[in-house]
Protein backbone atom coordinates (compact mmCIF):
# COMPACT_ATOMS: atom_id res chain seq x y z
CA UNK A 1 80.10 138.55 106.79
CA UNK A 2 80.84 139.96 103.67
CA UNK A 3 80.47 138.09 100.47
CA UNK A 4 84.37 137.84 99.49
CA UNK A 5 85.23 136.51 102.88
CA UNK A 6 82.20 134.01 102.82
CA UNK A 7 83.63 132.80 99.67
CA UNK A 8 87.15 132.13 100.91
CA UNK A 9 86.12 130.54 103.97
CA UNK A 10 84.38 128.22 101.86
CA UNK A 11 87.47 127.62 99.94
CA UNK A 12 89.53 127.28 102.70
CA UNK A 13 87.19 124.84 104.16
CA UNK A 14 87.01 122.75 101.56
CA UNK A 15 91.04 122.26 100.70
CA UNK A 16 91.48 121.99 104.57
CA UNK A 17 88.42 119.31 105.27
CA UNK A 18 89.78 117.36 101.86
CA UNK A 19 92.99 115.45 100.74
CA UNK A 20 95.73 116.39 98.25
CA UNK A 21 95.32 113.26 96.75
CA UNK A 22 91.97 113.15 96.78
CA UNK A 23 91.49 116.29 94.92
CA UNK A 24 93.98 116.39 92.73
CA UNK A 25 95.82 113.22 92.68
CA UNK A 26 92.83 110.94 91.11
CA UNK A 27 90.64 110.28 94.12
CA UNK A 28 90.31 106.74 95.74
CA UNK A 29 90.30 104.67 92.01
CA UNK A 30 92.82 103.94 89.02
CA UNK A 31 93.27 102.49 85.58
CA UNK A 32 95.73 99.86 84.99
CA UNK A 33 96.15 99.53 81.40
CA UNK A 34 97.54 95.36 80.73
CA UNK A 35 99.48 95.08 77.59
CA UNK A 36 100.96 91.87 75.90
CA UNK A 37 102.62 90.94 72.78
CA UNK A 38 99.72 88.86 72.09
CA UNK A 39 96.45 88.19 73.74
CA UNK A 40 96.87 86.68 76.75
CA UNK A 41 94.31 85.50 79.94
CA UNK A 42 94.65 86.83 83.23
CA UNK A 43 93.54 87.28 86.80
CA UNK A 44 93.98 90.49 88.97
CA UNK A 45 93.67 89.77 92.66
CA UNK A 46 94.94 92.20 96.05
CA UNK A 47 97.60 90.26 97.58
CA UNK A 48 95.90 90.01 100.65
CA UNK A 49 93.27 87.77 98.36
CA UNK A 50 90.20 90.39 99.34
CA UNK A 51 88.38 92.54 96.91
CA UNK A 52 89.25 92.59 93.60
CA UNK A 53 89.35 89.52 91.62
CA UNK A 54 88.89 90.74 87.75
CA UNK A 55 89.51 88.51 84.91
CA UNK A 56 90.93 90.12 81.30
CA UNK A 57 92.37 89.22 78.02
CA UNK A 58 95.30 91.62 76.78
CA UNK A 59 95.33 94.34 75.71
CA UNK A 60 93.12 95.55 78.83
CA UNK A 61 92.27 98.29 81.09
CA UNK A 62 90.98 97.30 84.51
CA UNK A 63 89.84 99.96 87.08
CA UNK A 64 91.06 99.75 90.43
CA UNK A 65 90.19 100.43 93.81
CA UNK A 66 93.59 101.76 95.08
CA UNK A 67 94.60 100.21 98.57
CA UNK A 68 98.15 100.12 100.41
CA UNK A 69 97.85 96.22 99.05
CA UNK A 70 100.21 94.98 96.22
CA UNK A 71 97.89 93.44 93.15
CA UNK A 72 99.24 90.52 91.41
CA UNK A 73 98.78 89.11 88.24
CA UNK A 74 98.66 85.66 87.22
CA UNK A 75 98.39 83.60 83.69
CA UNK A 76 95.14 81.45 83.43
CA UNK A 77 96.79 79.83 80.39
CA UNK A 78 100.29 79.82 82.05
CA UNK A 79 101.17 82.09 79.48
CA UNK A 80 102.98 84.37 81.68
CA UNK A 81 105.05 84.50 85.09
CA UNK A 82 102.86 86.06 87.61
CA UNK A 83 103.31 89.84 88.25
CA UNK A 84 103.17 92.15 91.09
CA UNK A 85 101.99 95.74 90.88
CA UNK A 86 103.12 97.55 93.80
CA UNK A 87 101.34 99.81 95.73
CA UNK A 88 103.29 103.26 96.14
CA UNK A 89 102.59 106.65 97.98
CA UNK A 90 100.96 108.81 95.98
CA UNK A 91 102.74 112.10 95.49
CA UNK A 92 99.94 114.11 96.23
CA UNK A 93 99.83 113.18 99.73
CA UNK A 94 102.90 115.78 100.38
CA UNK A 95 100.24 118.77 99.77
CA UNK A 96 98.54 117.15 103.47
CA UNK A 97 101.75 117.42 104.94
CA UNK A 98 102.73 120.78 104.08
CA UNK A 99 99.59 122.25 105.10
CA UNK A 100 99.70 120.26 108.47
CA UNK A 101 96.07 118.99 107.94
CA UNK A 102 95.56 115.77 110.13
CA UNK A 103 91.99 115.82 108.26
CA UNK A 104 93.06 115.90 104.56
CA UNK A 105 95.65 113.08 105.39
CA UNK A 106 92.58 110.89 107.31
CA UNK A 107 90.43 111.41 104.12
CA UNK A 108 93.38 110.71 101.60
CA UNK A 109 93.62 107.25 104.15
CA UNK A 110 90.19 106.56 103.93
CA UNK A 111 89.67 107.57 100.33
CA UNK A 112 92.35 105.03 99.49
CA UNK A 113 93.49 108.42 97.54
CA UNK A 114 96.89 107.79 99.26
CA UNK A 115 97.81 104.94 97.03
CA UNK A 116 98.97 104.52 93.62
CA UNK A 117 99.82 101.73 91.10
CA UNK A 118 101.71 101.66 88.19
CA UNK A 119 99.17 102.96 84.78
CA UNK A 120 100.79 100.70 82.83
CA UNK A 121 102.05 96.88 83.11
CA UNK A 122 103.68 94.80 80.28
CA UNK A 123 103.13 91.08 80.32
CA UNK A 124 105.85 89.36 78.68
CA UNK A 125 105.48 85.44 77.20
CA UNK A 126 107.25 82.33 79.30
């Protein structure tokens, strides 16, 4: 094999054998940047109640492990209705698609790379 071809076979193989999303749309982790008027004290948790349970005081950013589960936020000081940051497809996952690869979309599953969350949530007093 000639050197060019070696080199695009190895490019090939690696956009085939890994996910849009992965790659390019942030991998399997996010920020989620908490903003308030004025400090508040809060609790991140998945809704399914596994994983994640980070405290913060506002203004915060918290880094996520993104999942097809919803996080919520809640007040420690009852400062603030709870909050639900949903869990969205990630854009990125339409590059898997139109190259038909069954592999990029399993690793963009697995990665967690599949799933997105708003960067930004706004807390607002009671």
């Amino acid at each position: 094999m000639n050197k060019k071809l070696l080199i695009a076979v190895s490019l090939m193989s690696t956009v085939m054998f890994s996910g849009c999303a992965t790659l390019f749309g942030g991998g399997g982790e996010q920020n989620i940047t908490i903003k308030s008027t004025k400090p508040m004290k809060g609790k991140l948790a998945y809704s399914d109640g596994k994983g994640l349970q980070r405290n913060f005081t506002t203004p915060a950013t918290i880094l996520v492990d993104r999942r097809s589960k919803d996080i919520v936020i809640t007040s420690k000081n009852n400062d603030f209705d709870p909050v639900t940051v949903e869990s969205s497809m990630n854009p990125w996952v339409l590059g898997d698609v139109l190259a038909t690869s069954l592999i990029s979309t399993t690793t963009d599953a697995v990665s967690g790379a599949m799933w997105e969350y708003d960067e930004t949530v706004n807390l607002s007093e009671k």
